[in-house]
C-alpha atoms as a PDB file:
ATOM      1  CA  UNK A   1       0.000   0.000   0.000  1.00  0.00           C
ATOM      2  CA  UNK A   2       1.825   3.383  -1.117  1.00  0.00           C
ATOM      3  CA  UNK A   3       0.947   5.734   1.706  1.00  0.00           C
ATOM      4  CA  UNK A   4       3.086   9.089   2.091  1.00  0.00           C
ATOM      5  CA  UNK A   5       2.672  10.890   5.420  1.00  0.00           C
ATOM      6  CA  UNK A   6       4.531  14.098   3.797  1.00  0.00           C
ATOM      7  CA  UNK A   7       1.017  16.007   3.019  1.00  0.00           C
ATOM      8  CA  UNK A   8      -1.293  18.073   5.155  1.00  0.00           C
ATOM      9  CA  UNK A   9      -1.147  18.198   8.605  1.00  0.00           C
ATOM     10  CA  UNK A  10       0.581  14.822   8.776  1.00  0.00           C
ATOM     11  CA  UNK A  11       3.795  16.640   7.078  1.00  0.00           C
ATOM     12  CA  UNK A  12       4.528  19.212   9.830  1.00  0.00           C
ATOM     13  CA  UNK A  13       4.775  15.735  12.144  1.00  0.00           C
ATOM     14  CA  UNK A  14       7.016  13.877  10.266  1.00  0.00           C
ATOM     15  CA  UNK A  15       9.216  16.465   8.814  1.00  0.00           C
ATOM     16  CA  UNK A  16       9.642  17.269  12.557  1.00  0.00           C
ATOM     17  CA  UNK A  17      10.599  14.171  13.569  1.00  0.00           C
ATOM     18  CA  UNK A  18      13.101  13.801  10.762  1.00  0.00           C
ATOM     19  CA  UNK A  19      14.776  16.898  11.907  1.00  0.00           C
ATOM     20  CA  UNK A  20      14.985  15.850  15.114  1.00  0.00           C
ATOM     21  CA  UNK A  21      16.552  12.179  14.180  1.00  0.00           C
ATOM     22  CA  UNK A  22      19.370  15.030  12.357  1.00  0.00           C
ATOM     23  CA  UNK A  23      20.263  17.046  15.192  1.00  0.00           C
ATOM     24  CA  UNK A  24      20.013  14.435  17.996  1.00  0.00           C
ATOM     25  CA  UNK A  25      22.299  12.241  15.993  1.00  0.00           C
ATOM     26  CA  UNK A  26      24.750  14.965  14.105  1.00  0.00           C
ATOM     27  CA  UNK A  27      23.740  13.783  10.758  1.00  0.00           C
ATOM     28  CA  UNK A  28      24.497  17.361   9.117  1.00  0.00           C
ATOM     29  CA  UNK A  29      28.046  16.814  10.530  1.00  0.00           C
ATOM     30  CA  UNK A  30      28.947  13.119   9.609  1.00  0.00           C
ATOM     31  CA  UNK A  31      30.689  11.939   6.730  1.00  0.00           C
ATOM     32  CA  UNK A  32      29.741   8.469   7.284  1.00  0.00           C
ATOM     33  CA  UNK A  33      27.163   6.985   5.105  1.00  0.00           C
ATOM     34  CA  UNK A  34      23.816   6.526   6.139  1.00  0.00           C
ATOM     35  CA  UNK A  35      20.843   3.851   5.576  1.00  0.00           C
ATOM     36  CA  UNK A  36      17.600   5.209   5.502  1.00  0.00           C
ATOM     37  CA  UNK A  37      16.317   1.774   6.182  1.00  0.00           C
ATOM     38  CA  UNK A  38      12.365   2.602   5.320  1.00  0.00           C
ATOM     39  CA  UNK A  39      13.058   5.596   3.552  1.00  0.00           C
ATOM     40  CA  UNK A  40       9.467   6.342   2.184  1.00  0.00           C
ATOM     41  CA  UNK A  41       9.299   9.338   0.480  1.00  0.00           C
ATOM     42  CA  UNK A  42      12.918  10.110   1.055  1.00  0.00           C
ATOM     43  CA  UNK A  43      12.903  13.037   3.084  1.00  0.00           C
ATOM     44  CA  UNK A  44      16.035  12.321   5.185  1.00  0.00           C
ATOM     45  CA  UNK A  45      18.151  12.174   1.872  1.00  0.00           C
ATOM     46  CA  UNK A  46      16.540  15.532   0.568  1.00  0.00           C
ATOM     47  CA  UNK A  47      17.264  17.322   4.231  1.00  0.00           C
ATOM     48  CA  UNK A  48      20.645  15.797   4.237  1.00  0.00           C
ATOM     49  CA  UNK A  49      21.649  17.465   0.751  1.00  0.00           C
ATOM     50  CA  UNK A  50      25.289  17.040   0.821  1.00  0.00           C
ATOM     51  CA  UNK A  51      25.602  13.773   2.848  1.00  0.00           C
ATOM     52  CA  UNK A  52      25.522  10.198   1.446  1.00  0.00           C
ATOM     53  CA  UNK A  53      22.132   8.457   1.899  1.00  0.00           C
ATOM     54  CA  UNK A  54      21.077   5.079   1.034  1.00  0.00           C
ATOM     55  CA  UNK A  55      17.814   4.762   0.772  1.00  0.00           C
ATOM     56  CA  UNK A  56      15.899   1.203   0.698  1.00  0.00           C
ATOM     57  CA  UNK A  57      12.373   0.802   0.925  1.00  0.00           C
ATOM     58  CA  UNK A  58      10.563  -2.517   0.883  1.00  0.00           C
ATOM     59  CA  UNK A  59       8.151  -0.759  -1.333  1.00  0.00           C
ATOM     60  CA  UNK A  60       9.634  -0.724  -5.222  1.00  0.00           C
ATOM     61  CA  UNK A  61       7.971   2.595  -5.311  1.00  0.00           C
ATOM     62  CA  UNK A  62      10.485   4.589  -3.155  1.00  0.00           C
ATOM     63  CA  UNK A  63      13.802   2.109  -2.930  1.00  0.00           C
ATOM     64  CA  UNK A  64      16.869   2.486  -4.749  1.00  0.00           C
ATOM     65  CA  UNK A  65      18.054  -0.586  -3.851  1.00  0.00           C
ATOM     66  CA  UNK A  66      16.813  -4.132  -4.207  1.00  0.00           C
ATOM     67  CA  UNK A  67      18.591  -5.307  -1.251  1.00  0.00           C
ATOM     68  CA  UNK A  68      20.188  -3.726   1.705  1.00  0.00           C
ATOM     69  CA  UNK A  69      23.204  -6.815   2.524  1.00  0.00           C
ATOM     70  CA  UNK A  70      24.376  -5.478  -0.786  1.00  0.00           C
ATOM     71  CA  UNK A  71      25.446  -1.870   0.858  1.00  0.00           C
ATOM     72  CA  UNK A  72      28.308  -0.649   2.534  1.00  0.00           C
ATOM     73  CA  UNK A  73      26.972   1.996   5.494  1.00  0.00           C
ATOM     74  CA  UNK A  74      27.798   3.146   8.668  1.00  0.00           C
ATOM     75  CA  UNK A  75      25.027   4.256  10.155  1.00  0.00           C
ATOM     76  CA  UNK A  76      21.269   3.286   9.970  1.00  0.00           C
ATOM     77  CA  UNK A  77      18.251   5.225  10.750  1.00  0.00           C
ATOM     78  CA  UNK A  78      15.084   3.028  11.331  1.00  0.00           C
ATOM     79  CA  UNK A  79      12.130   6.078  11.588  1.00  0.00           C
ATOM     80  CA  UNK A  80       8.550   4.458  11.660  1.00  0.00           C
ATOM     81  CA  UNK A  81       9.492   1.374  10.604  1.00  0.00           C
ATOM     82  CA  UNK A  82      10.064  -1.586  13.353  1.00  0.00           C
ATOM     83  CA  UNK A  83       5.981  -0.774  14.667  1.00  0.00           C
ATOM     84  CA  UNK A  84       5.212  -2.941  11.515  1.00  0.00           C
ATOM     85  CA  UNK A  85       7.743  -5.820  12.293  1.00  0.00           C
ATOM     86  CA  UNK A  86       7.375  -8.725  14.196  1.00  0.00           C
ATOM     87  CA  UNK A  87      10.280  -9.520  17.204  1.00  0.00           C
ATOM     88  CA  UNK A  88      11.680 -12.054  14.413  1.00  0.00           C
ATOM     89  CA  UNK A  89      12.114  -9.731  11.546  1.00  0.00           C
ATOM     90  CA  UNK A  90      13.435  -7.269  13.785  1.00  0.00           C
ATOM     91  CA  UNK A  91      16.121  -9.354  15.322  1.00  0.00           C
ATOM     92  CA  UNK A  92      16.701 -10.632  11.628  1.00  0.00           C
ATOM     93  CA  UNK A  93      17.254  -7.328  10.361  1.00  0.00           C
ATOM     94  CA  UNK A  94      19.439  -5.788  13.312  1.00  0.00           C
ATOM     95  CA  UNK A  95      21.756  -9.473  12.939  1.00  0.00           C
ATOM     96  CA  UNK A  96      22.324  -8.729   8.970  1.00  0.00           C
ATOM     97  CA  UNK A  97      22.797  -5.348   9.351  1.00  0.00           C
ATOM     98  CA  UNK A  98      25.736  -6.427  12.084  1.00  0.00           C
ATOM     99  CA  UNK A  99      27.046  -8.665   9.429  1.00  0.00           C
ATOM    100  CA  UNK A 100      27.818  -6.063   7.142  1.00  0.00           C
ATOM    101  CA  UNK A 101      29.089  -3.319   9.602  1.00  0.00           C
ATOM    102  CA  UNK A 102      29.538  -4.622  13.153  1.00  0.00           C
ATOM    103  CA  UNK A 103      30.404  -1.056  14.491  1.00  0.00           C
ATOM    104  CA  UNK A 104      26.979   0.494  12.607  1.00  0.00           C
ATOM    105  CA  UNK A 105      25.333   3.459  14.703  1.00  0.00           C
ATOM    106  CA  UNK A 106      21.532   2.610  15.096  1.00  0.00           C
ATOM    107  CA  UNK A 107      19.222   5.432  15.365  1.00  0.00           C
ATOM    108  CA  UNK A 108      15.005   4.765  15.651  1.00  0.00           C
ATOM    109  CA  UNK A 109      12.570   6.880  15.651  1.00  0.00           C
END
């Protein structure tokens, strides 16, 4: 179901809350690269203009990637997305993504 929580009132939220995730975590400041695991409508990658931003989706509407284990990233940012996971996925995704980079900086929203 392609839903995008970037109109009306709902924007002001979520915009919100993605500039929060920046300045808690330094994002305007890093050079690492970052996963916008769940990246929806993208709107970490077009607030972080001059930083590198993966973004993957499960939807093939807003990915660029088909499949995360395929990326090299240092940090991920998980906003909105685990609330539609069960414990299993979860755990599944947090072990793969330690597989890859086993010093990657979480950060959920």
């Amino acid at each position: 179901m392609h839903v995008d929580y970037y109109h009306g009132i709902s924007k002001v939220y979520f915009t919100n809350i993605i500039s929060n995730i920046i300045k808690i975590a330094n994002l305007n400041f890093t050079n690492k690269i970052i996963l916008d695991f769940g990246c929806g409508s993208k709107v970490l990658s077009k607030m972080l203009k001059n930083q590198k931003v993966l973004n993957y989706d499960i939807d093939p509407n807003y990915t660029e990637y088909d499949d995360y284990s395929k990326l090299n990233f240092d940090i991920v940012v998980l906003n909105h997305v685990l609330m539609y996971m069960n414990d299993e996925e979860i755990l599944s995704i947090f072990r793969n993504i330690k597989k890859i980079n086993m010093k990657c900086e979480f950060i959920i929203g």
